[in-house]
Protein backbone atom coordinates (compact mmCIF):
# COMPACT_ATOMS: atom_id res chain seq x y z
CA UNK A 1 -20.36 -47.02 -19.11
CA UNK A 2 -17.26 -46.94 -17.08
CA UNK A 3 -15.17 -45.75 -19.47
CA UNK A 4 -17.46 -42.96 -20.53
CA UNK A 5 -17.74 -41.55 -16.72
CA UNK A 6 -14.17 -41.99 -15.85
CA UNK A 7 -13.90 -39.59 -19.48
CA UNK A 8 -16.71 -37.11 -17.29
CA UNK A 9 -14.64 -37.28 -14.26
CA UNK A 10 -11.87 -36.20 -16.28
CA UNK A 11 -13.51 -33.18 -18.93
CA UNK A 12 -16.49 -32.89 -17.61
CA UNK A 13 -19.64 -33.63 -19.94
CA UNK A 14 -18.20 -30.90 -22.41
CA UNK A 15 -15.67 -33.90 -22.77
CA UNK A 16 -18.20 -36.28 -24.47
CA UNK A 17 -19.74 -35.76 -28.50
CA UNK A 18 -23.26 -35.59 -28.69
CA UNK A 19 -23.53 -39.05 -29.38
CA UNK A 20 -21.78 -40.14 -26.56
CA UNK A 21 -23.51 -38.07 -24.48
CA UNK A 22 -26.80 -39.96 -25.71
CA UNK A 23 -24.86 -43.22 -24.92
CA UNK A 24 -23.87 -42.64 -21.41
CA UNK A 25 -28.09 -41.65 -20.78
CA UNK A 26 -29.08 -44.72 -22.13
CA UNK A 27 -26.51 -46.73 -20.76
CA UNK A 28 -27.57 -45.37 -17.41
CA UNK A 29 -31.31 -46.47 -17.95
CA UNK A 30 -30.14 -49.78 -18.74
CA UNK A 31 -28.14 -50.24 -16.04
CA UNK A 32 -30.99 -48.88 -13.64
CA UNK A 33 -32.80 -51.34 -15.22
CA UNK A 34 -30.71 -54.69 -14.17
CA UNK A 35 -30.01 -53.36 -10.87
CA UNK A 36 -33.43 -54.13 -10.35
CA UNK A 37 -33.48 -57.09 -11.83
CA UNK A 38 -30.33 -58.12 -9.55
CA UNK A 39 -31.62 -56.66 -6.48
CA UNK A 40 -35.27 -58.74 -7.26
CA UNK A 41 -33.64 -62.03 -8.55
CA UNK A 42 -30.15 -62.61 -7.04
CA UNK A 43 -28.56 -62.20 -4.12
CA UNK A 44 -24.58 -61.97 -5.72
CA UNK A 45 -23.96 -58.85 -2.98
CA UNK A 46 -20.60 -58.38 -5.88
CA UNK A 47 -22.95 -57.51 -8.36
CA UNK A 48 -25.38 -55.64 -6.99
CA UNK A 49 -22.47 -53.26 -5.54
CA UNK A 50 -20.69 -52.88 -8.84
CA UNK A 51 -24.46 -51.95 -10.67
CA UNK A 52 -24.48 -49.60 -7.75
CA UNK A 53 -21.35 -47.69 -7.59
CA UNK A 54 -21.90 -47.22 -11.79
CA UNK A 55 -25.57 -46.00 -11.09
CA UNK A 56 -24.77 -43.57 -7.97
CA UNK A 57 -21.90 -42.41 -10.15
CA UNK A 58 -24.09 -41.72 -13.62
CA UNK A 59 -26.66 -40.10 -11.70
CA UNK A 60 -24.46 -37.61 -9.97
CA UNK A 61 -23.75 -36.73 -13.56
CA UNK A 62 -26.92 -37.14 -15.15
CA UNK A 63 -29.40 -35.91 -12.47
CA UNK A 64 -27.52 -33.74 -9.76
CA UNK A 65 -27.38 -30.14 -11.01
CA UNK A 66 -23.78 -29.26 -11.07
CA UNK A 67 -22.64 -25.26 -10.34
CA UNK A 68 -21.40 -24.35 -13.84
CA UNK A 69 -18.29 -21.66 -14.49
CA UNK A 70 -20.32 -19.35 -16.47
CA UNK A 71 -17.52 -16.69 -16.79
CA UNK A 72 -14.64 -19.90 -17.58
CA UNK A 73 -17.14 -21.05 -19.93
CA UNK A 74 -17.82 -17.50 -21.65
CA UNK A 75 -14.14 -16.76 -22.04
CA UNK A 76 -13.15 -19.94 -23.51
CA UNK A 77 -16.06 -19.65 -26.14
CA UNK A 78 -14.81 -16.47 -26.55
CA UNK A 79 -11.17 -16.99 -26.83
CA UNK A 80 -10.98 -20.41 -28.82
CA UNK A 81 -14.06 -22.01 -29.82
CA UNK A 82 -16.03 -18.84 -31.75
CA UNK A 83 -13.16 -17.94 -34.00
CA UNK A 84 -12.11 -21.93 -34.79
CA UNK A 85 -15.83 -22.55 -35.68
CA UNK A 86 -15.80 -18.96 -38.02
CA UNK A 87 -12.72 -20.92 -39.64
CA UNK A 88 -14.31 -24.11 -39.67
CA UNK A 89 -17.43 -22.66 -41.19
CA UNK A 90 -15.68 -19.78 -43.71
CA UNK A 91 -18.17 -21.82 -46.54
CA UNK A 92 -21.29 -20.49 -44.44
CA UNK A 93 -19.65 -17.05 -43.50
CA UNK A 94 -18.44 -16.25 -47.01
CA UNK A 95 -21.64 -17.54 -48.51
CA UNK A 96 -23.49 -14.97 -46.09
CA UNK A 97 -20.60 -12.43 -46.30
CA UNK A 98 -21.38 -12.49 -50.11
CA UNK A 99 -25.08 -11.92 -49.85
CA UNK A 100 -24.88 -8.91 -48.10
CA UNK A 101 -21.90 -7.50 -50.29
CA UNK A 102 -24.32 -8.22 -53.19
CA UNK A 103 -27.23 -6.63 -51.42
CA UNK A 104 -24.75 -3.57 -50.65
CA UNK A 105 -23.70 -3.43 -54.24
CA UNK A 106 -27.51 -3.35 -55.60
CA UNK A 107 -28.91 -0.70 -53.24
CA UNK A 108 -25.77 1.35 -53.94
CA UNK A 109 -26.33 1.28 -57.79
CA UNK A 110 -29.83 1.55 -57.50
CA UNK A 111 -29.76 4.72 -55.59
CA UNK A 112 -27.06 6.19 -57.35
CA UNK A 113 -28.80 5.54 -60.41
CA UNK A 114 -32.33 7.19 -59.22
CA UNK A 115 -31.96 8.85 -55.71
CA UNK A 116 -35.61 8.19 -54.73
CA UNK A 117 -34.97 4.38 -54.54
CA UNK A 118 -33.68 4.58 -50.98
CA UNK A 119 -37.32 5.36 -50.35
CA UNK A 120 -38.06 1.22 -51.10
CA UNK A 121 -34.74 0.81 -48.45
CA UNK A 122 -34.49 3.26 -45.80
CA UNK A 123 -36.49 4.69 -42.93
CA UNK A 124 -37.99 7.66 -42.83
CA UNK A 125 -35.71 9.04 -40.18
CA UNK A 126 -33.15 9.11 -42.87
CA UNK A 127 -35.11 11.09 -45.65
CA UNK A 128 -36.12 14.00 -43.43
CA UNK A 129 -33.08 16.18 -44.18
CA UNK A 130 -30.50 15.71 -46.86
CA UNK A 131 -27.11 14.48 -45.57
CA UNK A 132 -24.99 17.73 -46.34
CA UNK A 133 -28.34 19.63 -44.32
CA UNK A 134 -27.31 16.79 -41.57
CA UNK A 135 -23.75 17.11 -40.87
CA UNK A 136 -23.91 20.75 -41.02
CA UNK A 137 -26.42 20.48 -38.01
CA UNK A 138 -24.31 17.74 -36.11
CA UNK A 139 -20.88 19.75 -36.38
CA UNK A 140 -22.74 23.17 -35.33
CA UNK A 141 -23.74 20.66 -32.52
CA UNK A 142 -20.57 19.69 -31.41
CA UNK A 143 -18.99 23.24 -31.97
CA UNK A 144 -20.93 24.46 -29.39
CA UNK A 145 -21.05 21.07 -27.11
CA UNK A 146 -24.63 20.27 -27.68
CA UNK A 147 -24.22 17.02 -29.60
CA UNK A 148 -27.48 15.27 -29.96
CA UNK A 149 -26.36 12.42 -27.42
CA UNK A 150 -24.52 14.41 -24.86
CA UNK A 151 -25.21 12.92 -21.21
CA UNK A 152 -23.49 9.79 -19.80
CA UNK A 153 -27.53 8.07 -18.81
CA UNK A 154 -28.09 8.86 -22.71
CA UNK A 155 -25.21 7.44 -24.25
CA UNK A 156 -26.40 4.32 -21.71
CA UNK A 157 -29.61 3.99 -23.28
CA UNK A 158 -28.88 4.54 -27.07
CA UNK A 159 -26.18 1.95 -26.68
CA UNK A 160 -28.72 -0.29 -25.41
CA UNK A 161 -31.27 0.55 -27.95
CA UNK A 162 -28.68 0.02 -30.63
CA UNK A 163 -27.16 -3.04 -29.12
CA UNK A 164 -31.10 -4.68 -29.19
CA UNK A 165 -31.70 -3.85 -32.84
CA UNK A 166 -28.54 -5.13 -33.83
CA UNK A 167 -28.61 -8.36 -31.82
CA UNK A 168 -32.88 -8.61 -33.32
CA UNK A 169 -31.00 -8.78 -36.90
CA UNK A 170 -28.62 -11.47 -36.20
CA UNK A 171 -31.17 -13.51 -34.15
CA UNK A 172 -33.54 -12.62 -36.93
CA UNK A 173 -31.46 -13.97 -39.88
CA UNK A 174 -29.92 -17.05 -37.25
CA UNK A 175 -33.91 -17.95 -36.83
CA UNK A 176 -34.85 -18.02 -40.29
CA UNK A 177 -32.49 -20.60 -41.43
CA UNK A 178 -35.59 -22.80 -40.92
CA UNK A 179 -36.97 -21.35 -43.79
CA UNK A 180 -34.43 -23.29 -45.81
CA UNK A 181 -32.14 -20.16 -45.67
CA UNK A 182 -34.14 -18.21 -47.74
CA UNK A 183 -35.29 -15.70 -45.07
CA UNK A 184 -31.59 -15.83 -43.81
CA UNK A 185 -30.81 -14.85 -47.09
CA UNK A 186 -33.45 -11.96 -47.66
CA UNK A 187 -32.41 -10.75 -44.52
CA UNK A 188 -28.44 -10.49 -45.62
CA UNK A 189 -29.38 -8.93 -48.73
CA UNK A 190 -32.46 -6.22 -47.68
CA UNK A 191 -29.34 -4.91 -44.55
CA UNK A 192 -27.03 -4.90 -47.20
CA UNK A 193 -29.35 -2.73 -49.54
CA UNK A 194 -30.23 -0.31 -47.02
CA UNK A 195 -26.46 0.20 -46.00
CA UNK A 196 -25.41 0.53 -49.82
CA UNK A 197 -28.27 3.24 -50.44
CA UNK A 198 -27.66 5.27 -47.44
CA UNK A 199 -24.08 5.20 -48.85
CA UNK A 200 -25.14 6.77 -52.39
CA UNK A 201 -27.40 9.05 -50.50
CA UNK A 202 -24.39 10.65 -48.83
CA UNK A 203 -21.84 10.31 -51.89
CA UNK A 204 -24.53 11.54 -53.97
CA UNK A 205 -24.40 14.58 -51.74
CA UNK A 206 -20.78 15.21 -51.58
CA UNK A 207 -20.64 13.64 -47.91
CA UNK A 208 -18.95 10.44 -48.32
CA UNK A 209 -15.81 11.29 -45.60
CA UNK A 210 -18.68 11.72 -43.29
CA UNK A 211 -20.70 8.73 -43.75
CA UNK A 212 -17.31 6.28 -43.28
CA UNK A 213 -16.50 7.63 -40.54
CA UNK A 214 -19.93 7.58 -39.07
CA UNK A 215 -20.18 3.87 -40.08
CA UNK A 216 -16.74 2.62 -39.88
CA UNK A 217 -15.89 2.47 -36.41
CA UNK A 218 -19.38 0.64 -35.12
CA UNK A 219 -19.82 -0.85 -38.87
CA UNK A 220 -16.08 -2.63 -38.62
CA UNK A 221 -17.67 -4.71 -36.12
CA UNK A 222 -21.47 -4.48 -36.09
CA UNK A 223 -21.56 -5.73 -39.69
CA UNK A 224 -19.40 -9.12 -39.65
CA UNK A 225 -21.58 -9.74 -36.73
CA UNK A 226 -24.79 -10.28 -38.84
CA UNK A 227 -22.85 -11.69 -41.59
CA UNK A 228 -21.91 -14.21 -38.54
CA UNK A 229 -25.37 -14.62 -37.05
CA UNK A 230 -26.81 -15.44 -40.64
CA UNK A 231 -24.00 -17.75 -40.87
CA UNK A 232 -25.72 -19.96 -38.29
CA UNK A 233 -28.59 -19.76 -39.58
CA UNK A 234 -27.23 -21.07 -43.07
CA UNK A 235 -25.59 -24.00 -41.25
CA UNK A 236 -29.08 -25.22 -40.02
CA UNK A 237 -30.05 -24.76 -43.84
CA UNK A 238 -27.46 -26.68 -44.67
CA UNK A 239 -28.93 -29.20 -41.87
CA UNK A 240 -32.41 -29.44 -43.37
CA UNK A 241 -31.26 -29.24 -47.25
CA UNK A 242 -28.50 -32.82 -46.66
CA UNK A 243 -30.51 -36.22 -46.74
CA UNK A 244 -27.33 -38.44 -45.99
CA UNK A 245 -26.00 -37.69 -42.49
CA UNK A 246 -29.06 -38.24 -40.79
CA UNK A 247 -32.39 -36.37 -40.03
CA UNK A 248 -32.34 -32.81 -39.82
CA UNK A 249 -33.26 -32.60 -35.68
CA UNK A 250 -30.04 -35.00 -35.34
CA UNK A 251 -27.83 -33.01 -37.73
CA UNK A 252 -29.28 -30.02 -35.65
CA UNK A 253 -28.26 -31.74 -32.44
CA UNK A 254 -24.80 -32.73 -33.74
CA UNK A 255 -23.94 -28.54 -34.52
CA UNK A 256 -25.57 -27.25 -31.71
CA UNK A 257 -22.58 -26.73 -29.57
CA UNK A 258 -21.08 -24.96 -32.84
CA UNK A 259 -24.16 -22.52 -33.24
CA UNK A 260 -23.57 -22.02 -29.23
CA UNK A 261 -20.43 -20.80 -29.57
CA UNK A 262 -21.18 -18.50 -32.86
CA UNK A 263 -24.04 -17.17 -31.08
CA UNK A 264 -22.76 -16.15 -27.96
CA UNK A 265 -19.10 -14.60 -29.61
CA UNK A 266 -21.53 -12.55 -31.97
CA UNK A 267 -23.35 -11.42 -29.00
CA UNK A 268 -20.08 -10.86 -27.22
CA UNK A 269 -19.02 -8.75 -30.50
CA UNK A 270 -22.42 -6.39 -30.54
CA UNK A 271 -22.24 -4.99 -27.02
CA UNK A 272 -18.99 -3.83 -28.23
CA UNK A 273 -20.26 -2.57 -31.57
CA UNK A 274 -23.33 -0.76 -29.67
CA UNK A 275 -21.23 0.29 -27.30
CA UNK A 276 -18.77 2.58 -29.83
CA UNK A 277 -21.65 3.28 -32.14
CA UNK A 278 -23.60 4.41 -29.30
CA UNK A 279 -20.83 7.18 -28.29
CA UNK A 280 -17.13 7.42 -30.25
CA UNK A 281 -19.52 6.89 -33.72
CA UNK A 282 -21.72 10.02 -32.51
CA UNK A 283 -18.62 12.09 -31.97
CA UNK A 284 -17.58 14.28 -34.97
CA UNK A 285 -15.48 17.03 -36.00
CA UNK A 286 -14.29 19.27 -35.39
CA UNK A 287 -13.84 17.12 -31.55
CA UNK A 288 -12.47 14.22 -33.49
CA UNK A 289 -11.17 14.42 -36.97
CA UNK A 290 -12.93 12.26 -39.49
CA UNK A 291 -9.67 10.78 -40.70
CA UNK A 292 -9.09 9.48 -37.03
CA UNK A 293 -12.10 7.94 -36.99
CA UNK A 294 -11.52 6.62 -40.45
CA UNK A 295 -8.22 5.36 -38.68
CA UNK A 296 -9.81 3.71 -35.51
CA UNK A 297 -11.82 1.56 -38.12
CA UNK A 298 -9.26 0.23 -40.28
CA UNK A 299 -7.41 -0.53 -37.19
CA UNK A 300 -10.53 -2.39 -35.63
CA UNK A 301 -10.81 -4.20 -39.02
CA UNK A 302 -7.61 -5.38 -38.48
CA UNK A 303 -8.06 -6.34 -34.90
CA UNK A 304 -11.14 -8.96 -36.08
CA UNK A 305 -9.51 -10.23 -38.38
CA UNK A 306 -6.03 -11.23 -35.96
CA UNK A 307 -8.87 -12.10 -33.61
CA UNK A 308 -10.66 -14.60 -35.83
CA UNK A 309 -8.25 -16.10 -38.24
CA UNK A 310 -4.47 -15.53 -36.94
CA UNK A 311 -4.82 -16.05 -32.90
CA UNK A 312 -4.21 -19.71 -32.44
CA UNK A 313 -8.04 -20.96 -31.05
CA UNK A 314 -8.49 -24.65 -29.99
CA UNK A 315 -11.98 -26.58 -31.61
CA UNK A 316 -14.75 -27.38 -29.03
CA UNK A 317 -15.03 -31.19 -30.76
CA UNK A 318 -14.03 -33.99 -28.04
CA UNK A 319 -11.54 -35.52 -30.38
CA UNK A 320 -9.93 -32.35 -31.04
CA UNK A 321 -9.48 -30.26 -27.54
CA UNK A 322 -6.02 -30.01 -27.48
CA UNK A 323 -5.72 -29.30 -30.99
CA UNK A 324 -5.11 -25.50 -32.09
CA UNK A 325 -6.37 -24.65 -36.18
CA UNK A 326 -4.17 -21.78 -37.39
């Protein structure tokens, strides 16, 4: 137990796997245990000051809450251990980055096949006025500086409306990998249907400039996102679905600092995603050109993917701290 708390000491509990972690508790118990049995049977003063100094020091550990860095730990989530667990996951992130291209590919078909089949995908919202009838009224609206979110306490609270139903999809399709990652996977593929048939809607309609840039700033982000909160939720899947590494709570137990990190950089990600779809996205021309916007998204494209899969990032895993994953 020595060993393991001069490692604490050192890294902190962060420092220690999960199953050392369990070690170290039960090696405290244990020791508890024959310093009672030394205090009650024996009077070797040597002893029963060694099997105190390791009990006063586990329990400062174990027991004493400590004041945690919550911005130091945030930023290095952030910064190294979200992108190296995208990398170390790409199986779960392209298996969910596939089921929503497929999902985008069907509703887009479908729709452009028989327009009335975004009724089965889309909100009403969406069917009250065609989408040429739409950005004719949003670019009379910004012609004449009435854009429908205008005010700086209104841009506030659509970005926070938008931020919520985004982060309710991710959390949604994380939550149902219980479901052996067949709601995760319903999920992926019923977003992807409804983006692909609001898409025909407004190519259908001649509007198809409009609707990327519309999307693509917010969309460059807001959409790896849920391909990245699904992702989790395919990884406990993948827990419950393996018989040889263990029971599913202890596979569960062993990834939890990995769907940590995923969940809290995705997080991270959608208050910036809410946060441009809730004001650049609702800018359009003639204020901002379409092909700008078109432009800003590209270049945010390119900015997640640096981000997630060029930047050097070190793994969370004890054994592999000071290692960086290209």
């Amino acid at each position: 137990m020595g060993e393991l708390l001069d490692r604490v000491k050192e890294a902190g509990l962060e420092g220690l796997s999960p199953k050392e972690a369990d070690e170290l508790f039960s090696l405290y118990r244990l020791t508890s245990s024959d310093l009672n049995l030394v205090q009650t049977h024996t009077g070797n003063p040597s002893l029963v000051e060694f099997l105190e100094g390791l009990v006063a020091r586990a329990y400062a550990v174990l027991s004493v809450p400590r004041k945690a860095n919550f911005f130091r730990s945030w930023w290095m989530i952030l910064r190294h251990y979200f992108p190296a667990v995208i990398r170390a996951e790409r199986k779960m992130v392209g298996l969910s980055a596939l089921t929503m291209l497929a999902g985008t590919l069907f509703g887009l078909v479908a729709t452009l096949a028989n327009p009335r089949t975004g009724e089965i995908f889309l909100p009403p919202e969406h069917l009250e006025e065609s989408p040429s009838a739409r950005v004719a009224r949003l670019e009379e609206l910004e012609r004449g500086g009435k854009r429908n979110v205008s005010r700086a306490d209104e841009h506030a609270a659509f970005t926070v409306f938008l931020f919520n139903n985004n982060i309710r999809v991710s959390v949604l399709g994380f939550a149902l990998g219980l479901t052996f990652g067949i709601g995760t996977m319903v999920v992926l593929f019923f977003n992807g249907a409804m983006l692909g048939s609001l898409a025909a809607l407004y190519l259908l309609d001649g509007q198809g400039v409009f609707f990327v840039a519309w999307v693509g700033p917010h969309g460059a982000i807001e959409l790896p996102c849920a391909i990245f909160g699904c992702a989790a939720g395919l990884m406990v899947a993948r827990a419950q679905l393996r018989r040889d590494r263990g029971t599913t709570m202890s596979q569960i137990r062993a990834i939890r600092p990995r769907l940590v990190d995923v969940l809290v950089g995705t997080a991270t990600l959608l208050v910036v995603a809410g946060t441009i779809e809730g004001g650049f996205s609702q800018i359009n021309e003639p204020t901002i050109p379409y092909w700008f916007k078109i432009g800003v998204a590209v270049v945010l494209v390119g900015m997640l993917v640096g981000y997630l899969f060029v930047m050097p990032a070190k793994a969370r895993a004890a054994g592999d701290e000071g290692k960086e994953e290209s």
